[in-house]
C-alpha atoms as a PDB file:
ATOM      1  CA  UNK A   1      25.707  -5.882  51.411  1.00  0.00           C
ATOM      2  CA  UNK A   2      24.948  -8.329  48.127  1.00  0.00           C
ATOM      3  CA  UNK A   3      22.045  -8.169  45.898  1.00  0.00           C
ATOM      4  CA  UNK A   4      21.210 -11.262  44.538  1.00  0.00           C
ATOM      5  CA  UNK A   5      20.799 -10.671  40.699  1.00  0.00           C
ATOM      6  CA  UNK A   6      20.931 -12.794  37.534  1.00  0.00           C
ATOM      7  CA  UNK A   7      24.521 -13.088  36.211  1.00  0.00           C
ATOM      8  CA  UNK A   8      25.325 -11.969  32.392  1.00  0.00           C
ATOM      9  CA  UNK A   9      25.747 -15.664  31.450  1.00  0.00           C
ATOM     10  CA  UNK A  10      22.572 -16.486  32.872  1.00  0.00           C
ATOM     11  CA  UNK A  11      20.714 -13.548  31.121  1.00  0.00           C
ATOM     12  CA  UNK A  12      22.249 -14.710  27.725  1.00  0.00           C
ATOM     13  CA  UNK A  13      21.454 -18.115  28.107  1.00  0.00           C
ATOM     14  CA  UNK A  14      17.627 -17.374  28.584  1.00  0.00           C
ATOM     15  CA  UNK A  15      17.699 -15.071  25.801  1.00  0.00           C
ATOM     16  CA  UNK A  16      18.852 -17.328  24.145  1.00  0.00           C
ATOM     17  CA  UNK A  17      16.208 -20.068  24.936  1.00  0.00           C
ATOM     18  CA  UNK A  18      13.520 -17.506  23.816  1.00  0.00           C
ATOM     19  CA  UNK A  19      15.363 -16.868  20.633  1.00  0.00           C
ATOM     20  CA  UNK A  20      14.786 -20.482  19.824  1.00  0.00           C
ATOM     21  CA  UNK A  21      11.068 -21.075  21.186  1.00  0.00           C
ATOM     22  CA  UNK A  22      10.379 -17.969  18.603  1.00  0.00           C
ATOM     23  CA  UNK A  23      11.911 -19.911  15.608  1.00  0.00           C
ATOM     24  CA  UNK A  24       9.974 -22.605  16.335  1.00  0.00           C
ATOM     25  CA  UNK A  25       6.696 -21.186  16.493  1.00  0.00           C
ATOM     26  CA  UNK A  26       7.192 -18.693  13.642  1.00  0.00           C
ATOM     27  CA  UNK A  27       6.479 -21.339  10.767  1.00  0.00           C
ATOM     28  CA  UNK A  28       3.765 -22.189  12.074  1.00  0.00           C
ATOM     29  CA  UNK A  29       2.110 -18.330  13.146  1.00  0.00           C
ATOM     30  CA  UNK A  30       2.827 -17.140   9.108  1.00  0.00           C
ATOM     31  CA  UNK A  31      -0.261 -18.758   7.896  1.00  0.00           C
ATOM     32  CA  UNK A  32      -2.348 -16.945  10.613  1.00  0.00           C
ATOM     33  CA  UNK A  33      -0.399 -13.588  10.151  1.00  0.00           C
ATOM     34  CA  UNK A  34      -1.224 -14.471   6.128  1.00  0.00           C
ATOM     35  CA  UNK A  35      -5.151 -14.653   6.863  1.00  0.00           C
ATOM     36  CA  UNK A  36      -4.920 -11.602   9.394  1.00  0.00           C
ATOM     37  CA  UNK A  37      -3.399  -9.376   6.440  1.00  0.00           C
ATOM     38  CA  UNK A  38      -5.872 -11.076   4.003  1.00  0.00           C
ATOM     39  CA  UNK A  39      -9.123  -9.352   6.033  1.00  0.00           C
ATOM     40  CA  UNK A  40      -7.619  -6.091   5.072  1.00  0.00           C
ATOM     41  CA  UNK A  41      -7.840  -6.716   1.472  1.00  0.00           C
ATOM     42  CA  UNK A  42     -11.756  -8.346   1.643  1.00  0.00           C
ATOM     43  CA  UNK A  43     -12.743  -5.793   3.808  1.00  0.00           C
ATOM     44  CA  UNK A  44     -11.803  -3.287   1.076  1.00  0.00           C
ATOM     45  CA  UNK A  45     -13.025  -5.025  -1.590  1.00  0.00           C
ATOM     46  CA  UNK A  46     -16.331  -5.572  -0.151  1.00  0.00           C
ATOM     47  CA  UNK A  47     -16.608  -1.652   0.769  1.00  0.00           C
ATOM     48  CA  UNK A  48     -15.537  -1.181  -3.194  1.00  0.00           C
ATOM     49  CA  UNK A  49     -18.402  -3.394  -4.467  1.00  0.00           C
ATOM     50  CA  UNK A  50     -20.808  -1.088  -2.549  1.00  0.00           C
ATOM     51  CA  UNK A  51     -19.438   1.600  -3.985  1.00  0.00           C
ATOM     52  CA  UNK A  52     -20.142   0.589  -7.217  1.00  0.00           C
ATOM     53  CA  UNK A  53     -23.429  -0.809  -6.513  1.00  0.00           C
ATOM     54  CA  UNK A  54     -24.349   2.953  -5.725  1.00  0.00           C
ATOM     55  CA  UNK A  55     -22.888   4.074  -8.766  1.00  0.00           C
ATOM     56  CA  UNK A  56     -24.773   1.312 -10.811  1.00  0.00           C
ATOM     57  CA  UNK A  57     -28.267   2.641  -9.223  1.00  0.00           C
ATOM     58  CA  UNK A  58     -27.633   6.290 -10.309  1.00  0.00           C
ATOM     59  CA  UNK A  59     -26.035   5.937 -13.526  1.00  0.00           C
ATOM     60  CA  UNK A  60     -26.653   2.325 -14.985  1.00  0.00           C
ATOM     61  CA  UNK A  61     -23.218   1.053 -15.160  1.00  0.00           C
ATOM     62  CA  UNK A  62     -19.806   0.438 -13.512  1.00  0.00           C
ATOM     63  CA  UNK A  63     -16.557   2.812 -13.209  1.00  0.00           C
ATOM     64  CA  UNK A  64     -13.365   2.040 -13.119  1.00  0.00           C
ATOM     65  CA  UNK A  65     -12.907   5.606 -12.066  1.00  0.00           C
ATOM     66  CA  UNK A  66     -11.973   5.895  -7.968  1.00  0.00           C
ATOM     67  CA  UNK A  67     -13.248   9.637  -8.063  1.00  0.00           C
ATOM     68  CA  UNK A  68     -16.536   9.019  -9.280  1.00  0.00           C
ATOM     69  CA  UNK A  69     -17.068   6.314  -7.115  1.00  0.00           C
ATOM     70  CA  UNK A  70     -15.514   8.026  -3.850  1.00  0.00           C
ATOM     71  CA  UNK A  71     -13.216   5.195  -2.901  1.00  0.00           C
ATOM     72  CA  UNK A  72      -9.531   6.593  -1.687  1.00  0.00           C
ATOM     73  CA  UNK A  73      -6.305   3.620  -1.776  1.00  0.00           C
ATOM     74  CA  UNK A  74      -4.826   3.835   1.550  1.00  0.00           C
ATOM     75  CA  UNK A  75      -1.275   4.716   1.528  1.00  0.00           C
ATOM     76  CA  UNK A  76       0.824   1.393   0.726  1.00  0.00           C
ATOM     77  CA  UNK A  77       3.464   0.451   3.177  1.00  0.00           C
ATOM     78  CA  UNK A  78       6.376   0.540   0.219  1.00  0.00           C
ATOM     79  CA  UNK A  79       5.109   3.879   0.234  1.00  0.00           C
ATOM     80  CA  UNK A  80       5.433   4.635   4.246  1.00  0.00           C
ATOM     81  CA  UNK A  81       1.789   4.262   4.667  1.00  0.00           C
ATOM     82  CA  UNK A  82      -0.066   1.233   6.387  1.00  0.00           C
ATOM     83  CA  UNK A  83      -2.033  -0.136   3.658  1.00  0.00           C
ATOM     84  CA  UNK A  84      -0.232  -3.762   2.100  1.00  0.00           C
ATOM     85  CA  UNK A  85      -3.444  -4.513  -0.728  1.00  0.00           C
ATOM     86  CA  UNK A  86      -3.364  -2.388  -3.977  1.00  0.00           C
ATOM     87  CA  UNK A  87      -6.994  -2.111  -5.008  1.00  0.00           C
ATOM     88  CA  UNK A  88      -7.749  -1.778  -8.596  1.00  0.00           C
ATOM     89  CA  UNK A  89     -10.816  -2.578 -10.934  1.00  0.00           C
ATOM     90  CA  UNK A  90      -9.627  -4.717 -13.701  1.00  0.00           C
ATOM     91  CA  UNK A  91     -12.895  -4.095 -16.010  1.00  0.00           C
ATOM     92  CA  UNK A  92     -16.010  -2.372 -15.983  1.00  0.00           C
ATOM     93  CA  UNK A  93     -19.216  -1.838 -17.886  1.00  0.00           C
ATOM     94  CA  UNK A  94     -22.925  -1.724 -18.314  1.00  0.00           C
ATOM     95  CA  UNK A  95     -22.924  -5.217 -17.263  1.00  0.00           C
ATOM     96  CA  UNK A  96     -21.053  -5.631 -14.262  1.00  0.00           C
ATOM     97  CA  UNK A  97     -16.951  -4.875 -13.155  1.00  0.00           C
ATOM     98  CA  UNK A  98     -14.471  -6.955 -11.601  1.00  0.00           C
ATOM     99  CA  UNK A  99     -11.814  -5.308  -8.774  1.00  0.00           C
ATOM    100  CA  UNK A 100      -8.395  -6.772  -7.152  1.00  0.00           C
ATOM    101  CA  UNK A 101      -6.609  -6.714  -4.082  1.00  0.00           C
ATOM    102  CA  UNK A 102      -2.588  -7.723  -5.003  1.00  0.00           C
ATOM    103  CA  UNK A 103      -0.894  -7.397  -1.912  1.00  0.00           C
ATOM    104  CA  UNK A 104       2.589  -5.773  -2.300  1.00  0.00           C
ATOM    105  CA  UNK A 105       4.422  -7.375   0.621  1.00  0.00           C
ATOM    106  CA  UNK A 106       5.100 -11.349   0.625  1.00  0.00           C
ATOM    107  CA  UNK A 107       3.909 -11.983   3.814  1.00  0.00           C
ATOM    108  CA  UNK A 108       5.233 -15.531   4.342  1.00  0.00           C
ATOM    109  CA  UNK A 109       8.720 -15.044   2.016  1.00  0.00           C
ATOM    110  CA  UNK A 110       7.617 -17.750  -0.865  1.00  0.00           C
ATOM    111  CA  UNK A 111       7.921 -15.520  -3.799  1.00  0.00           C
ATOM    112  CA  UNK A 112       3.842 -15.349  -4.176  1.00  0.00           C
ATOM    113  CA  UNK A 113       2.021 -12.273  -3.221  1.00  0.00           C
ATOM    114  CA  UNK A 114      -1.834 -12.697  -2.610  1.00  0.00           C
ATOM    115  CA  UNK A 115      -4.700 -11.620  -4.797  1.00  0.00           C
ATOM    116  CA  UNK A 116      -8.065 -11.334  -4.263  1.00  0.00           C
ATOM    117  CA  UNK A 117     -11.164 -10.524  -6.563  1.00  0.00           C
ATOM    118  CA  UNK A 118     -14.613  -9.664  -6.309  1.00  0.00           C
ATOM    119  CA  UNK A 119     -17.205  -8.997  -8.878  1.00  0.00           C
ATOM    120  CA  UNK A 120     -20.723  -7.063  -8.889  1.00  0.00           C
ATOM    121  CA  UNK A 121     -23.053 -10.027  -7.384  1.00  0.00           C
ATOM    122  CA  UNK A 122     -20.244  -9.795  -4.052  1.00  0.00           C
ATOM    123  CA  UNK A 123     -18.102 -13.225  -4.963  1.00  0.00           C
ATOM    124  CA  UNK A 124     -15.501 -12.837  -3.372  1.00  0.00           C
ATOM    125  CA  UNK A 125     -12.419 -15.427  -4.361  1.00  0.00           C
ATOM    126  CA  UNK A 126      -8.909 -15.563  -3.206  1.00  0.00           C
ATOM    127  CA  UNK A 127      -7.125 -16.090  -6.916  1.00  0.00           C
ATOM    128  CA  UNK A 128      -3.144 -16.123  -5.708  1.00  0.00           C
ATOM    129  CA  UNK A 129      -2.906 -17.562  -2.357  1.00  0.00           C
ATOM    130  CA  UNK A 130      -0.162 -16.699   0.036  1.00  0.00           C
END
């Protein structure tokens, strides 16, 4: 008795029409992958800036100081975790701070990583795109 099945010819062949389809639509998913990753970094930043809004009310000024302010980095993927923004405030004072998000992975390969900064009134602005 035969079973029909595919042949290994036929099996390569197909994989190697998917291999191609993928190629072709990968330029054109990066952007979208780039803007995915990018939510990580504003939604951090925007969790920071309340942070420090608290820490204006009760002490009438702005840290620089992660402890004091009770904001933990995530563990960065160079660094096995799953985290690809390193969050960091730039200045701070009595009158207001500035914090970044540099990503440390180059999401679409062009030598640029992304940045992104907010400040105490919540502007958020994407300085480095990627």
């Amino acid at each position: 008795m035969k079973v029909k099945a595919f042949t290994l010819p036929e099996l390569l062949i197909v994989l190697v029409i998917i291999g191609i389809l993928v190629l072709l639509a990968l330029p054109r998913l990066m952007p979208l992958i780039s803007r995915t990753k990018a939510t990580e970094a504003q939604l951090q930043l925007r969790h920071l800036q309340t942070l420090q809004k608290s820490h204006f009310y009760l002490h009438s000024k702005y840290t620089d100081d992660f402890v004091a302010l009770g904001f933990e980095q995530e563990v960065l993927v160079t660094d096995g975790g799953a985290a690809n923004y390193r969050i960091e405030v730039a200045a701070a004072g009595f009158e207001g701070f500035i914090a970044t998000a540099t990503a440390v992975v180059d999401f679409d390969g062009d030598g640029q990583f992304n940045v992104w900064e907010i400040d105490q009134e919540n502007h958020l602005v994407e300085k480095i795109p990627d």
